[in-house]
Protein backbone atom coordinates (compact mmCIF):
# COMPACT_ATOMS: atom_id res chain seq x y z
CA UNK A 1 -9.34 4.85 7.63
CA UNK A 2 -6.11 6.19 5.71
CA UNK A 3 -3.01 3.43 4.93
CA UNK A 4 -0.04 4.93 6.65
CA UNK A 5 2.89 4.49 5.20
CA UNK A 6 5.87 5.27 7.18
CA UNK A 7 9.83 5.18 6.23
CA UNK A 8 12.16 4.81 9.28
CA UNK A 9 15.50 6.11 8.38
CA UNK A 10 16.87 5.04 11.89
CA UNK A 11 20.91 5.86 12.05
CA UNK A 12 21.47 6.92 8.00
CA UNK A 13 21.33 10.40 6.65
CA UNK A 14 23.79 13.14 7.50
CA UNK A 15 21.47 16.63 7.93
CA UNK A 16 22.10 17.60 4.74
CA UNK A 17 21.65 14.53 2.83
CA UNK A 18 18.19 13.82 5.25
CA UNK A 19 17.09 17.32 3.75
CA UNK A 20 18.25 16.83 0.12
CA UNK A 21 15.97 13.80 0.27
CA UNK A 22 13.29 15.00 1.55
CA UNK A 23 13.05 18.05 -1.29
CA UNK A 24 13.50 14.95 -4.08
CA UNK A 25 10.69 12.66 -2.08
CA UNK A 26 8.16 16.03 -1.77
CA UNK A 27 8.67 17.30 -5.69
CA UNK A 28 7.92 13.39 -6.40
CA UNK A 29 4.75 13.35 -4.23
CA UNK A 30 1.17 14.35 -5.07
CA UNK A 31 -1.16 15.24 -2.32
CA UNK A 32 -2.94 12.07 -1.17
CA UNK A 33 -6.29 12.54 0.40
CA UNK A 34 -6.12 8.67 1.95
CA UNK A 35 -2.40 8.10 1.99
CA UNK A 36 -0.32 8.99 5.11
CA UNK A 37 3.10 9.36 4.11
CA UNK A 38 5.40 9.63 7.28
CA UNK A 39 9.25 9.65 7.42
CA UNK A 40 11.55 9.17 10.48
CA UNK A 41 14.49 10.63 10.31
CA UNK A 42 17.42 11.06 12.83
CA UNK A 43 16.76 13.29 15.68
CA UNK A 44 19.56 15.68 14.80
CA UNK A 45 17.72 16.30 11.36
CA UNK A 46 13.99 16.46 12.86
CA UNK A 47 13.90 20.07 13.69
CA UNK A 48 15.53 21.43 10.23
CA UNK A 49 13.00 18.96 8.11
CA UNK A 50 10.39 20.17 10.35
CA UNK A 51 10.67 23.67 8.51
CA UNK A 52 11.22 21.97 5.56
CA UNK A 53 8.18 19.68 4.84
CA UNK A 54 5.43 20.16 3.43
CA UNK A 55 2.63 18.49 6.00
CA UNK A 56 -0.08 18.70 3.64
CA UNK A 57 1.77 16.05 1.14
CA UNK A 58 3.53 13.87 4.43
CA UNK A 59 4.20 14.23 7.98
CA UNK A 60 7.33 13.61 10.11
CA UNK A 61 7.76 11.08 12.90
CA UNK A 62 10.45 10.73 15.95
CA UNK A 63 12.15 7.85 16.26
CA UNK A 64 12.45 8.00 20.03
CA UNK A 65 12.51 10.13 22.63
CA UNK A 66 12.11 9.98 26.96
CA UNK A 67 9.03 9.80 28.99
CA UNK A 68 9.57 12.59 31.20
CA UNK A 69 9.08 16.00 29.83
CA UNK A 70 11.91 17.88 31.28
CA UNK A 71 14.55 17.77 34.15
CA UNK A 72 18.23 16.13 34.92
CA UNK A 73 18.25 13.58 31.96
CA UNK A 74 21.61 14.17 29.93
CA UNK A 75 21.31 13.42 26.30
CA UNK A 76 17.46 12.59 26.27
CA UNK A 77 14.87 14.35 24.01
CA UNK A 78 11.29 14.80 25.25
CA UNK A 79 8.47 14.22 23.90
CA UNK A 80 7.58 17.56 25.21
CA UNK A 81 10.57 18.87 22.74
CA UNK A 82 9.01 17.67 19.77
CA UNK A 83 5.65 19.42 19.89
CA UNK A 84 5.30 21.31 16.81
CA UNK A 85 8.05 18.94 15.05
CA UNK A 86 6.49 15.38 14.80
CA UNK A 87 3.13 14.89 14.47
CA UNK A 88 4.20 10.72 15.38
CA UNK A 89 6.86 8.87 17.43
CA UNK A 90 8.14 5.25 17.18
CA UNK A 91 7.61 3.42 20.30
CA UNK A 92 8.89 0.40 21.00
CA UNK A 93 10.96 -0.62 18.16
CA UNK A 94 12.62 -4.13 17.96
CA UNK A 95 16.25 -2.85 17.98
CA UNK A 96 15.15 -0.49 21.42
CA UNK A 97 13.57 -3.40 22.87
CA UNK A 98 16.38 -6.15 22.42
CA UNK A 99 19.37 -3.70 21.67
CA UNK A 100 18.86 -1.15 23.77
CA UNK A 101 16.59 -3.15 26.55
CA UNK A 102 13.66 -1.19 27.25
CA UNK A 103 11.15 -3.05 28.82
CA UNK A 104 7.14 -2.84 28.62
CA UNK A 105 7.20 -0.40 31.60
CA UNK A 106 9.46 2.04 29.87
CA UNK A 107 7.47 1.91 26.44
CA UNK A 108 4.34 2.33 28.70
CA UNK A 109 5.37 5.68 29.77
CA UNK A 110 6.45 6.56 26.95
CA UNK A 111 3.24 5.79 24.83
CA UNK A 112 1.87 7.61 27.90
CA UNK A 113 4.17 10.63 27.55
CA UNK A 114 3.88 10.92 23.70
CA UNK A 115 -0.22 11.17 23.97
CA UNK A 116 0.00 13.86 26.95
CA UNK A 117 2.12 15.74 24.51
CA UNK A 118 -0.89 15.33 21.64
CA UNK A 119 1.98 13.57 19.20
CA UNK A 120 0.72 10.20 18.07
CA UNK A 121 3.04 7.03 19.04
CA UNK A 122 3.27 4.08 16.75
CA UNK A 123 3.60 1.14 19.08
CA UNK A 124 5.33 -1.47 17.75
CA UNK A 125 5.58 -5.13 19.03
CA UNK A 126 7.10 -8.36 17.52
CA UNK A 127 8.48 -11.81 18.68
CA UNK A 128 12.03 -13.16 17.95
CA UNK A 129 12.65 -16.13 15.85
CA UNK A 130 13.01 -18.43 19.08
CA UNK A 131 9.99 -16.82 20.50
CA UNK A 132 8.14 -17.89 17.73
CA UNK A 133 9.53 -21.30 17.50
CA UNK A 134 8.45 -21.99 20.97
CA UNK A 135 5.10 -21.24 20.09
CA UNK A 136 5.14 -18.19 22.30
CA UNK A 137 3.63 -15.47 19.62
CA UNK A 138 0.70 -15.35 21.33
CA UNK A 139 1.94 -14.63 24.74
CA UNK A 140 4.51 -12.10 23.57
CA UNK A 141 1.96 -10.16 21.14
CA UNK A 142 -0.74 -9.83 24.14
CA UNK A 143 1.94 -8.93 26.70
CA UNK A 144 3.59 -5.89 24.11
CA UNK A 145 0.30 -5.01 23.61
CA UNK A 146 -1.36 -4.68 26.54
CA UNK A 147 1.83 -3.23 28.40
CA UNK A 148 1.96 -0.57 25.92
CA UNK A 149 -1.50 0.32 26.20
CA UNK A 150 -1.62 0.09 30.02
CA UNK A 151 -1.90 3.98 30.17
CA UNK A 152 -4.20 4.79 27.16
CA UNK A 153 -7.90 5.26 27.94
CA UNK A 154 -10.74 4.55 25.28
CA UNK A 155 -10.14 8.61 24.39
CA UNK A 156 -6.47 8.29 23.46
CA UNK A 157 -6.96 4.55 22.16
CA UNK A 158 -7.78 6.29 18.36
CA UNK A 159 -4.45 8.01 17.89
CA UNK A 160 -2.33 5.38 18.73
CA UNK A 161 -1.16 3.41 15.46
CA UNK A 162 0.14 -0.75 16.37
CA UNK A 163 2.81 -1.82 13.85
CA UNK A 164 3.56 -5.59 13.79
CA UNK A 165 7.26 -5.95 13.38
CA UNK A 166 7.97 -9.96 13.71
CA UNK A 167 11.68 -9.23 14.64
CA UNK A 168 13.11 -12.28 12.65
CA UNK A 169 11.94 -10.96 9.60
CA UNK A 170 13.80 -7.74 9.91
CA UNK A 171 16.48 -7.43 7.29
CA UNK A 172 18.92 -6.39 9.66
CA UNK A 173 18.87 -9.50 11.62
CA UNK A 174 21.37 -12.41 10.41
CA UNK A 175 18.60 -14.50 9.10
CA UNK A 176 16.44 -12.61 8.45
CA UNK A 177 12.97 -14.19 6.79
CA UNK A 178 10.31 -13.04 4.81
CA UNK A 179 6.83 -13.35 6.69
CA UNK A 180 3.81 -14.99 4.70
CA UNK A 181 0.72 -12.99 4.35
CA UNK A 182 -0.93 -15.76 6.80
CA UNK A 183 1.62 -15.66 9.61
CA UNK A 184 0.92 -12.07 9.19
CA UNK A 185 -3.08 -11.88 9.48
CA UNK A 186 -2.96 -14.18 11.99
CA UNK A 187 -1.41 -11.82 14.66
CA UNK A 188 -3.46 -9.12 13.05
CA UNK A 189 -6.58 -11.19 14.32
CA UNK A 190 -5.03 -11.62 17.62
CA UNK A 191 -4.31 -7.70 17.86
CA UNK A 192 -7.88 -6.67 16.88
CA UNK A 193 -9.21 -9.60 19.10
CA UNK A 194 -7.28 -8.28 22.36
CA UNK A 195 -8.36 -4.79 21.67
CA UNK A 196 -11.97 -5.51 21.10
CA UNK A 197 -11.12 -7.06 24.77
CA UNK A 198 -9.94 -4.19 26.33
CA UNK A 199 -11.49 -1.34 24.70
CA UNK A 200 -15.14 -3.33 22.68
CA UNK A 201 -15.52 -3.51 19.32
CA UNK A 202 -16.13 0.14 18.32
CA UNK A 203 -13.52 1.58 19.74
CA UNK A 204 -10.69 -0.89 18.59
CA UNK A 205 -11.49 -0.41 15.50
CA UNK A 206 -10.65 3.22 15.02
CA UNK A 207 -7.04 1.49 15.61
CA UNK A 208 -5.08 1.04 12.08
CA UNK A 209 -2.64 -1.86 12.25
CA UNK A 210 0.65 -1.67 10.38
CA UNK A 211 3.36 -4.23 9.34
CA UNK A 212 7.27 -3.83 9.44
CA UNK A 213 9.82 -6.15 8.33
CA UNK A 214 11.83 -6.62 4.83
CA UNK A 215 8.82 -4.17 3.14
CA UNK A 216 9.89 -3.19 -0.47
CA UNK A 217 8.36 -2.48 -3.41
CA UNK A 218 8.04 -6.34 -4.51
CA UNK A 219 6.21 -7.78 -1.26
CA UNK A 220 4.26 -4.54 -0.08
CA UNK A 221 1.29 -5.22 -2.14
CA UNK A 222 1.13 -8.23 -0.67
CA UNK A 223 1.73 -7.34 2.61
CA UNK A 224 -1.09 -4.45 2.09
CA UNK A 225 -3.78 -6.71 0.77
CA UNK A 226 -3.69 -8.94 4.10
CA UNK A 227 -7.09 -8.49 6.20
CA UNK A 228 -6.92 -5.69 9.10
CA UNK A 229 -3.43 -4.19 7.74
CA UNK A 230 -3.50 -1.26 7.47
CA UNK A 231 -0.51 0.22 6.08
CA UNK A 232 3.51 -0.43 6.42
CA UNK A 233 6.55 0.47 8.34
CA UNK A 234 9.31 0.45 5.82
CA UNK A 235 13.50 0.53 6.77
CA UNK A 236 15.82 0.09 4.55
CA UNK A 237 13.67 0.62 1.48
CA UNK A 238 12.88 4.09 2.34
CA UNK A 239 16.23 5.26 2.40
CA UNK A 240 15.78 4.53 -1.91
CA UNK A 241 14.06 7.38 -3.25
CA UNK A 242 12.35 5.29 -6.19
CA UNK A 243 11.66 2.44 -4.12
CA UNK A 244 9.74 4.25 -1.33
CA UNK A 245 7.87 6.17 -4.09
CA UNK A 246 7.08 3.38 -5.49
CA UNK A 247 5.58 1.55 -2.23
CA UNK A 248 3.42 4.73 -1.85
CA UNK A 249 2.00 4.10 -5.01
CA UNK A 250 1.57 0.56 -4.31
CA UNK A 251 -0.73 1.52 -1.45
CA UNK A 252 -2.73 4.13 -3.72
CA UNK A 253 -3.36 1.12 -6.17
CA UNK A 254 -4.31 -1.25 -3.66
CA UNK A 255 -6.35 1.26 -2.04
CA UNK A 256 -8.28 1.89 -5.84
């Protein structure tokens, strides 16, 4: 299985400056054989980097986009749209979940829509700091999970990607902290053990698990060594040229 490792620019980058990057971040690249590199960038910018890239060094994600492939939907992109652009969507991200209030029955259809469309959704899910203090991790992790999934058959279940992204350690957030390598692996065990449930054991694990939250270049070898992950989703860091470059080649060593 390859280590993903996938830079959401979410709401930065003008068009120009998204592109200007993007030459700098190919010219620094090799071609990896077991590295994924992935960026997100704005949807505005999507179509012009799509020309752009080069796919054999890194591929381009979506950070969004609606479940229904075409009709009266003003200001919505489908997923129908991007075919040919993004080879991946983000699904599900914290800030869409809790800013923008999509539920589990929204992301459904939209993991849903993104596989009909052959473009491969990265699913995230995550608990909140009071979840979590609860002791409701658990409960919140299976019910993302298996909402998400409720659509995907055992076919689809090996192109969708599951990034953990515990929403209080976001750097975003106001207090934001950092998540131990053992708070990490053990909702990594509960992800692989509610997919084995679902799907059995062969099939789940064809699934690559991901974490987001606070990645940079001084915790992601960390982060990367932790059992059943898989690769990272990185925010803010990836916006740094030498810092994302340098968490790539963080993965290639930890990979050696």
């Amino acid at each position: 299985m390859k280590t993903y490792i996938v830079g959401n620019w979410k709401l930065n980058f003008t068009v120009g400056e998204a592109s200007i990057y993007l030459h700098k971040l190919l010219k620094a690249l090799p071609n990896y054989r077991d590295i994924e590199v992935v960026v997100a960038p704005s949807a505005i910018a999507l179509q012009p980097l799509s020309l752009q890239v080069d796919r054999h060094k890194m591929k381009l994600a979506a950070q969004n986009a609606f479940y229904r492939d075409y009709g009266a939907f003003t200001g919505e992109t489908s997923f129908s749209q991007l075919r040919g652009l993004a080879d991946y969507v983000i699904v599900g991200h914290s800030e869409r979940r809790y800013i923008l209030k999509e539920d589990d029955k929204m992301i459904q259809k939209k993991v849903a829509a993104a596989l009909r469309n052959k473009i491969s959704p990265i699913l995230c899910i995550g608990e909140t700091e009071s979840e979590r203090a609860f002791g409701e991790t658990a409960d919140i992790i299976r019910d993302q999970l298996v909402g998400g999934l409720a659509e995907v058959s055992d076919d689809d279940l090996d192109k969708v990607i599951i990034a953990y992204e515990p929403v209080w350690a976001i750097s975003s957030t106001k207090a934001a902290k950092m998540a131990s390598p053992d708070e990490i692996a053990e909702v990594v065990r509960l992800i692989q053990k509610t997919l084995k449930e679902i799907y059995g054991v062969k099939t789940a694990e064809k699934v690559p698990i991901l974490f987001g939250g606070s990645v940079n270049s001084s915790n992601a070898g960390a982060y990367l060594t932790v059992p059943g992950i898989n690769g990272l989703l990185v925010g803010g860091a990836s916006l740094i040229l030498n810092e994302f470059v340098d968490i790539i080649e963080i993965a290639k060593r930890v990979r050696s």
